[in-house]
N, C-alpha and C. Protein backbone atom coordinates (compact mmCIF):
# COMPACT_ATOMS: atom_id res chain seq x y z
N UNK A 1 -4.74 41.79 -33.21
CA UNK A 1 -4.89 41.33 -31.84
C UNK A 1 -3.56 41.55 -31.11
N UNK A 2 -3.66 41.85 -30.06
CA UNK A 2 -2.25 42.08 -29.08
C UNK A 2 -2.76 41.14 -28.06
N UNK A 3 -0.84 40.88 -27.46
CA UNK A 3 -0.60 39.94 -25.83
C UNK A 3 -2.06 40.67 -25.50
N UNK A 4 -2.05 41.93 -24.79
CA UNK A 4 -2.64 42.43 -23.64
C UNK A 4 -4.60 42.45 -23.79
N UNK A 5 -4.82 42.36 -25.20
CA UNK A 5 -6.00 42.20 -25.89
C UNK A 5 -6.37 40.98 -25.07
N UNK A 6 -5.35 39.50 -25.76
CA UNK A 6 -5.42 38.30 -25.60
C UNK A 6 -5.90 37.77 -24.03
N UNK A 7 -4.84 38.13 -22.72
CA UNK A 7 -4.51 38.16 -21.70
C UNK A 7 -5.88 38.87 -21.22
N UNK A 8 -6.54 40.44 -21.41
CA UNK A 8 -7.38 40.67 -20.85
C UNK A 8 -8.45 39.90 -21.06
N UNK A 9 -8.88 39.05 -22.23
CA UNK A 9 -9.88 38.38 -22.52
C UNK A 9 -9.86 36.98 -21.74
N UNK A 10 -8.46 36.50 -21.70
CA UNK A 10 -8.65 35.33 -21.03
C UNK A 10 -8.66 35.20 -19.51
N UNK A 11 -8.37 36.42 -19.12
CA UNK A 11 -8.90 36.77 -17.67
C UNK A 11 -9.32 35.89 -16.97
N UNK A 12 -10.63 35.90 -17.46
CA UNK A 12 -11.73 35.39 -16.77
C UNK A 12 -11.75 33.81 -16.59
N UNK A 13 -11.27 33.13 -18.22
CA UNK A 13 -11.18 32.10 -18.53
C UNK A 13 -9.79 31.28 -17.67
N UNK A 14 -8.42 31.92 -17.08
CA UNK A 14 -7.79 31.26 -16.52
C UNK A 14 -7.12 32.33 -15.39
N UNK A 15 -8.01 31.93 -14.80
CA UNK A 15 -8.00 32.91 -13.40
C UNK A 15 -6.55 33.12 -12.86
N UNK A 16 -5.66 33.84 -12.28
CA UNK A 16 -4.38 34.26 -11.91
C UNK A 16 -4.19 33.38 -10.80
N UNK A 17 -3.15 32.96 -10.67
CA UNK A 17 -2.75 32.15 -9.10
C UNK A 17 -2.23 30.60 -9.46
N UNK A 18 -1.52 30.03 -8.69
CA UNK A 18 -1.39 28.54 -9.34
C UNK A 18 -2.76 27.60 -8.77
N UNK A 19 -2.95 26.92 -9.24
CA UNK A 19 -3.77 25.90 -9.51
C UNK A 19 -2.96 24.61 -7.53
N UNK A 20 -4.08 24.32 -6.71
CA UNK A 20 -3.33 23.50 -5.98
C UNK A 20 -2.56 21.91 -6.73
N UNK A 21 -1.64 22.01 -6.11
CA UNK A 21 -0.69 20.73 -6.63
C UNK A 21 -1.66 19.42 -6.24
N UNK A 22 -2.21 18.60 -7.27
CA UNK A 22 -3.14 17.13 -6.85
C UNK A 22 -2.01 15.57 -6.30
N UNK A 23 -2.02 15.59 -5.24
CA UNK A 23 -0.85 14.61 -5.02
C UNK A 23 -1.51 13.45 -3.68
N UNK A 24 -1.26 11.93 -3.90
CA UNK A 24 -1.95 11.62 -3.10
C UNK A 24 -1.54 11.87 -1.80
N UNK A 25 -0.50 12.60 -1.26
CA UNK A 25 -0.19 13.07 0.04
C UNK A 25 -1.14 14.01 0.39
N UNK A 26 -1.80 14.92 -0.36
CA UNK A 26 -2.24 15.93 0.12
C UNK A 26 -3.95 15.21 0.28
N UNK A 27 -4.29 14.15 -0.78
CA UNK A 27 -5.33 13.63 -0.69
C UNK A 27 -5.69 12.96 0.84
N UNK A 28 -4.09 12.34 1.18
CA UNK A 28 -4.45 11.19 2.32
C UNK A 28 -4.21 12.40 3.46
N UNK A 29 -3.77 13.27 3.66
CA UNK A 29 -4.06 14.12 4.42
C UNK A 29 -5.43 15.03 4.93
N UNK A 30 -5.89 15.66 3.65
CA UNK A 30 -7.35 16.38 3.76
C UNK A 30 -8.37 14.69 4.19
N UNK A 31 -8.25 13.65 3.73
CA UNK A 31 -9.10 12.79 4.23
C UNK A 31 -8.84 12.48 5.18
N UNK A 32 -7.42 12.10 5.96
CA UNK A 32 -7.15 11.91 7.20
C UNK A 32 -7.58 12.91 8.39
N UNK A 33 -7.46 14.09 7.93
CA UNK A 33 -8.52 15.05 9.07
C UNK A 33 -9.59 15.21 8.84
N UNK A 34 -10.56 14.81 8.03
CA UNK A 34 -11.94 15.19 7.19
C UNK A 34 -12.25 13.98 8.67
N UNK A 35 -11.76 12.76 8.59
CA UNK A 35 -12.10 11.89 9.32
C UNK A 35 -11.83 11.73 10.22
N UNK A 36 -10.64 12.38 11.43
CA UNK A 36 -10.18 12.40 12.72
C UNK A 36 -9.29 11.48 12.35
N UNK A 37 -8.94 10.88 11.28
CA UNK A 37 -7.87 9.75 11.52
C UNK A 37 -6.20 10.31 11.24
N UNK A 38 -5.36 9.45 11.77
CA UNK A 38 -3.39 9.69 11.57
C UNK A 38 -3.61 9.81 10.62
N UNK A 39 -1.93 9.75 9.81
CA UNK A 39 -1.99 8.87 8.45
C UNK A 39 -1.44 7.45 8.57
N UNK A 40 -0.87 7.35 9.81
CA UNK A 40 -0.70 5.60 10.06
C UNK A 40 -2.34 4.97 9.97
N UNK A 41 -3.05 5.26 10.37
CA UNK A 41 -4.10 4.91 10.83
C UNK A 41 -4.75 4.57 8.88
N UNK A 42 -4.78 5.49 8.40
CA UNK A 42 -5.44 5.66 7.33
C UNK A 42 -4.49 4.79 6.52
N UNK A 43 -3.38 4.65 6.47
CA UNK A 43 -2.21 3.59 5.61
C UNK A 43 -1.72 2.04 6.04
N UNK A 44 -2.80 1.91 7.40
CA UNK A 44 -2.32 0.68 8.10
C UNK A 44 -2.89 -0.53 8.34
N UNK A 45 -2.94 -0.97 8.68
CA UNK A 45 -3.23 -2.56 8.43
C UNK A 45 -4.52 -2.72 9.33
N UNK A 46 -5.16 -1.85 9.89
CA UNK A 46 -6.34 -2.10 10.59
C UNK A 46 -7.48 -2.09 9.42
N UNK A 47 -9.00 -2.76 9.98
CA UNK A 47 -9.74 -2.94 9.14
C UNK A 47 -10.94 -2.97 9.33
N UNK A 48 -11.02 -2.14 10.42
CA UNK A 48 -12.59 -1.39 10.44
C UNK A 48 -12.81 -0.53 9.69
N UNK A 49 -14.21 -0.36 9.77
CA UNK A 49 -15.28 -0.11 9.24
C UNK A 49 -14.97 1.58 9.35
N UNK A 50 -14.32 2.18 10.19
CA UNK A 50 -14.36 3.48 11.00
C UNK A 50 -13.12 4.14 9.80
N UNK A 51 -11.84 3.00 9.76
CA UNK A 51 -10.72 3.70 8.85
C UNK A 51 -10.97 2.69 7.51
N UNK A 52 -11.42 2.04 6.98
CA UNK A 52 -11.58 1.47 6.09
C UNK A 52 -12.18 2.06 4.91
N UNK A 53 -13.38 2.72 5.43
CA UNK A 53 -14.23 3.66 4.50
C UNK A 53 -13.43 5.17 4.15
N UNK A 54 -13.05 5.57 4.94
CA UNK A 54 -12.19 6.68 4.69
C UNK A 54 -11.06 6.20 4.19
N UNK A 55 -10.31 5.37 3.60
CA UNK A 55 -9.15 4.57 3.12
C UNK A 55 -9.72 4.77 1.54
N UNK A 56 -11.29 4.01 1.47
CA UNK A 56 -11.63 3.38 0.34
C UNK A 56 -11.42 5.01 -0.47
N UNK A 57 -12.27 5.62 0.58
CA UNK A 57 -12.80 7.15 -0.09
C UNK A 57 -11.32 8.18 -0.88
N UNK A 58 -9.99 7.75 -0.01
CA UNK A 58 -8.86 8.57 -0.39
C UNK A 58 -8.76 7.83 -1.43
N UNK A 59 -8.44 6.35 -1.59
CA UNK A 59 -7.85 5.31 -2.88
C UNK A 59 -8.76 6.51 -4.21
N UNK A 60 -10.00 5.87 -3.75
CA UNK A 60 -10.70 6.70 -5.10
C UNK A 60 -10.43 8.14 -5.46
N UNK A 61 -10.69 8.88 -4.44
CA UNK A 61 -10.01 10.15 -4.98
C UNK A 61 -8.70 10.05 -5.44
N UNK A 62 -7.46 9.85 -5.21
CA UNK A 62 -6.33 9.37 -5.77
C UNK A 62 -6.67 9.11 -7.30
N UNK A 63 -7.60 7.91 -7.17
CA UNK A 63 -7.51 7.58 -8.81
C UNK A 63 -7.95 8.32 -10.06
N UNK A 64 -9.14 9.33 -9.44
CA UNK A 64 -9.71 10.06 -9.66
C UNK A 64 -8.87 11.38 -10.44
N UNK A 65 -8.29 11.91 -9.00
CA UNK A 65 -7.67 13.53 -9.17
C UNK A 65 -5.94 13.38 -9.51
N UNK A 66 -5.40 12.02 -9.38
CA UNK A 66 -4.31 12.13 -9.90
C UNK A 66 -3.88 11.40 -11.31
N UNK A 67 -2.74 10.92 -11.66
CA UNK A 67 -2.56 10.65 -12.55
C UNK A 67 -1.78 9.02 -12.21
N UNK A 68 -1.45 8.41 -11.11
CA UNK A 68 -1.13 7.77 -10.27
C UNK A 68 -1.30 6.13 -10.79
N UNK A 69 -0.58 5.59 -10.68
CA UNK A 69 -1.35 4.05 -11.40
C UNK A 69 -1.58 3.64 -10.41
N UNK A 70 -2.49 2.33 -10.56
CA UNK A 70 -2.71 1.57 -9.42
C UNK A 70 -1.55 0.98 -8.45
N UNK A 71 -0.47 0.29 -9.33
CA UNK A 71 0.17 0.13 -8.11
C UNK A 71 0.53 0.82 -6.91
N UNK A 72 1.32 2.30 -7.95
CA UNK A 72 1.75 2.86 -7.20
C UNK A 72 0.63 3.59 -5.70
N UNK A 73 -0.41 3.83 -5.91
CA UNK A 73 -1.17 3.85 -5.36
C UNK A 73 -1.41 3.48 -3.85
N UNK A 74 -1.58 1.58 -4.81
CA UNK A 74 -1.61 0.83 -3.66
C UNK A 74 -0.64 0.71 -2.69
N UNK A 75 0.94 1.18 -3.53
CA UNK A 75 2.03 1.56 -2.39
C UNK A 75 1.68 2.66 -1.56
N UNK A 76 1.47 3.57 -2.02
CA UNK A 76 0.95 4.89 -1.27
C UNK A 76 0.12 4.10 -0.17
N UNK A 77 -0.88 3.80 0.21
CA UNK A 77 -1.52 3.25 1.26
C UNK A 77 -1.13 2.07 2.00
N UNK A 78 0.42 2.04 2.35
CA UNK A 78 0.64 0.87 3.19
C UNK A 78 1.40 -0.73 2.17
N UNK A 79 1.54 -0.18 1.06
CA UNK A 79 1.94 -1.21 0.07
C UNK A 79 0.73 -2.30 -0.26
N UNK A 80 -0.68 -1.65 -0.39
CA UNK A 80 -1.86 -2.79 -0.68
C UNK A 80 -1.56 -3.00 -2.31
N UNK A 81 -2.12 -4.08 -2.56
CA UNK A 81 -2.27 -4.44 -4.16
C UNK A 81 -3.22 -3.52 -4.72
N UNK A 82 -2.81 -3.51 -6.27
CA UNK A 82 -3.65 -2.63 -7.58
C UNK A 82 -4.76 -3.60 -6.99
N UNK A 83 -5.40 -4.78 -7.07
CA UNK A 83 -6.88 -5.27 -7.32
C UNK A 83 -7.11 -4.63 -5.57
N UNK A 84 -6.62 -4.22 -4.93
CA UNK A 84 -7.44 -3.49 -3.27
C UNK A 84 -8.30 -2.05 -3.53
N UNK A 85 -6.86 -1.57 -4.90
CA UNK A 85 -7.33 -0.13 -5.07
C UNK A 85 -8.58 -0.14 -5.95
N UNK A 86 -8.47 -0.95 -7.03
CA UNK A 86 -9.54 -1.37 -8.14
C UNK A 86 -11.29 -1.46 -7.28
N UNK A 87 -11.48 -2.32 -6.09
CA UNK A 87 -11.93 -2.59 -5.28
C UNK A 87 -12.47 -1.31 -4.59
N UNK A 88 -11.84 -0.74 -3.86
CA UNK A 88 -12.11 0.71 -3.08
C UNK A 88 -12.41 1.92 -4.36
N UNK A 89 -12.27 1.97 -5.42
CA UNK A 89 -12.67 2.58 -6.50
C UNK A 89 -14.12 2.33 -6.97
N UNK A 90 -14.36 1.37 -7.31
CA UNK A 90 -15.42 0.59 -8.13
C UNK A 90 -16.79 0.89 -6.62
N UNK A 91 -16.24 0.20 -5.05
CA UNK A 91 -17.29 0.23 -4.26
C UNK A 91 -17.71 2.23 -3.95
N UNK A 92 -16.62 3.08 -3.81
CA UNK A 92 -16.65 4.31 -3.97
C UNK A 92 -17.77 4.72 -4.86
N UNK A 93 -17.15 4.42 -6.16
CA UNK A 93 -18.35 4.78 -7.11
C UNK A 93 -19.86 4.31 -7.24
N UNK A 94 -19.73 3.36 -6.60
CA UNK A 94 -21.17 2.49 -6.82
C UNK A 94 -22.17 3.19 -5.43
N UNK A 95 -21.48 3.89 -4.54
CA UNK A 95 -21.93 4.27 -3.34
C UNK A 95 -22.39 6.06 -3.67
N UNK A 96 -21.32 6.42 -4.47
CA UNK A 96 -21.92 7.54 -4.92
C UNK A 96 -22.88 8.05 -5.84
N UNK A 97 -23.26 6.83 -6.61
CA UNK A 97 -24.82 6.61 -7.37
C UNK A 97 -25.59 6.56 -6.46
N UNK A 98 -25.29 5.58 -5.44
CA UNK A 98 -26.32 5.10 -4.47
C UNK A 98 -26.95 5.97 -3.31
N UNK A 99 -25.79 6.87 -2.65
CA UNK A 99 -26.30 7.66 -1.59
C UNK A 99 -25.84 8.99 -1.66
N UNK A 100 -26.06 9.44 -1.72
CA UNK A 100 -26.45 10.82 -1.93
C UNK A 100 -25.32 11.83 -0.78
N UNK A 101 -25.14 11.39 0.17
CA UNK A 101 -24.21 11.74 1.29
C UNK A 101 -23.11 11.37 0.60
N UNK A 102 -22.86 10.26 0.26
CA UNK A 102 -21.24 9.73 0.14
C UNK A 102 -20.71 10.70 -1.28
N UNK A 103 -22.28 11.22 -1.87
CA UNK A 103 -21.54 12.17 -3.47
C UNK A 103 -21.02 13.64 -2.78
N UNK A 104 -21.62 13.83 -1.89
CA UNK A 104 -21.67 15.31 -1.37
C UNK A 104 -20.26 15.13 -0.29
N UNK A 105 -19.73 14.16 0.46
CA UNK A 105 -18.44 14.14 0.54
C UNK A 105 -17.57 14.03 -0.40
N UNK A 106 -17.81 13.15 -0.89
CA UNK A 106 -16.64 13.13 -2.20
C UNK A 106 -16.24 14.73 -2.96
N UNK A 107 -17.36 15.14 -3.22
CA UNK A 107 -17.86 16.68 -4.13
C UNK A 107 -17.03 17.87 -2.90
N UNK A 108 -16.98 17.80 -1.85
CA UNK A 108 -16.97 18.64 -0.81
C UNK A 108 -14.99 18.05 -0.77
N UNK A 109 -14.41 16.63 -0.57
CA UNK A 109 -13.10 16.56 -0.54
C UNK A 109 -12.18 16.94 -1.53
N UNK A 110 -12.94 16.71 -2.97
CA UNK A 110 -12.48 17.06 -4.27
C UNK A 110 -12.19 18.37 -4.39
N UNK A 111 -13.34 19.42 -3.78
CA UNK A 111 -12.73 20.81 -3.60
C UNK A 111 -11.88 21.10 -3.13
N UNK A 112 -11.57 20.80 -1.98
CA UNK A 112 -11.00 20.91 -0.70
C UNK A 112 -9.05 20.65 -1.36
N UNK A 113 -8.82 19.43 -2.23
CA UNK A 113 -7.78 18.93 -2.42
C UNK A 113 -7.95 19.84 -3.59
N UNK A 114 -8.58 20.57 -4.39
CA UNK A 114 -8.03 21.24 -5.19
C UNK A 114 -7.87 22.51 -5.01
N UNK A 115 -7.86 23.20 -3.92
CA UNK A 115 -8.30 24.52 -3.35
C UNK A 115 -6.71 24.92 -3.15
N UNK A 116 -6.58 26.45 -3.64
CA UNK A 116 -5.08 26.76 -2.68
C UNK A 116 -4.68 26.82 -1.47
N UNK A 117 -3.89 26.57 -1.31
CA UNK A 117 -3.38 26.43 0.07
C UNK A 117 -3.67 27.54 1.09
């Protein structure tokens, strides 16, 4: 077997190019325009229904696509507590069993944050 044997075979298997960087900046960003919102808006102390859900939706992806602990997390969004993020995780998931829209955003942001630049 040779490198170039090896390399042509895995071709296919690890496609050329870097991989996008998963970071919750880039998360709270693609969700912050997915939704028309800042990122003050999306990290801040308001608590509607309008930036709240798109808050819940970044927390979870975060927990999801990074490697991130909860606290730190919950710093990332304005300094909220691990049990806020635990919370916006758990209702995330239970919504994406439930409705069918909220899987097909999630499925559609997950690309999006892993896509190259």
């Amino acid at each position: 077997m040779t490198v170039e044997l090896a390399q042509d075979v895995l071709r296919d298997v690890f496609p050329q190019g870097e991989a996008a960087e998963v970071s919750i900046k880039r998360i709270q960003d693609l969700v912050a325009e997915r939704f028309q919102l800042s990122l003050d808006e999306l990290c801040g102390d308001k608590r509607s229904q309008a930036i709240v859900y798109p808050r819940q939706v970044a927390m979870y992806l975060s927990r999801e696509l990074t490697d991130s602990s909860l606290p730190k997390i919950g710093k990332e969004f304005g300094g909220r507590d691990h049990t806020t993020v635990i919370h916006a995780t758990s209702k995330i998931a239970r919504l994406i069993r439930e409705d069918r829209s909220v899987y097909n955003l999630v499925q559609e942001l997950t690309a999006r944050v892993k896509q190259v630049r």
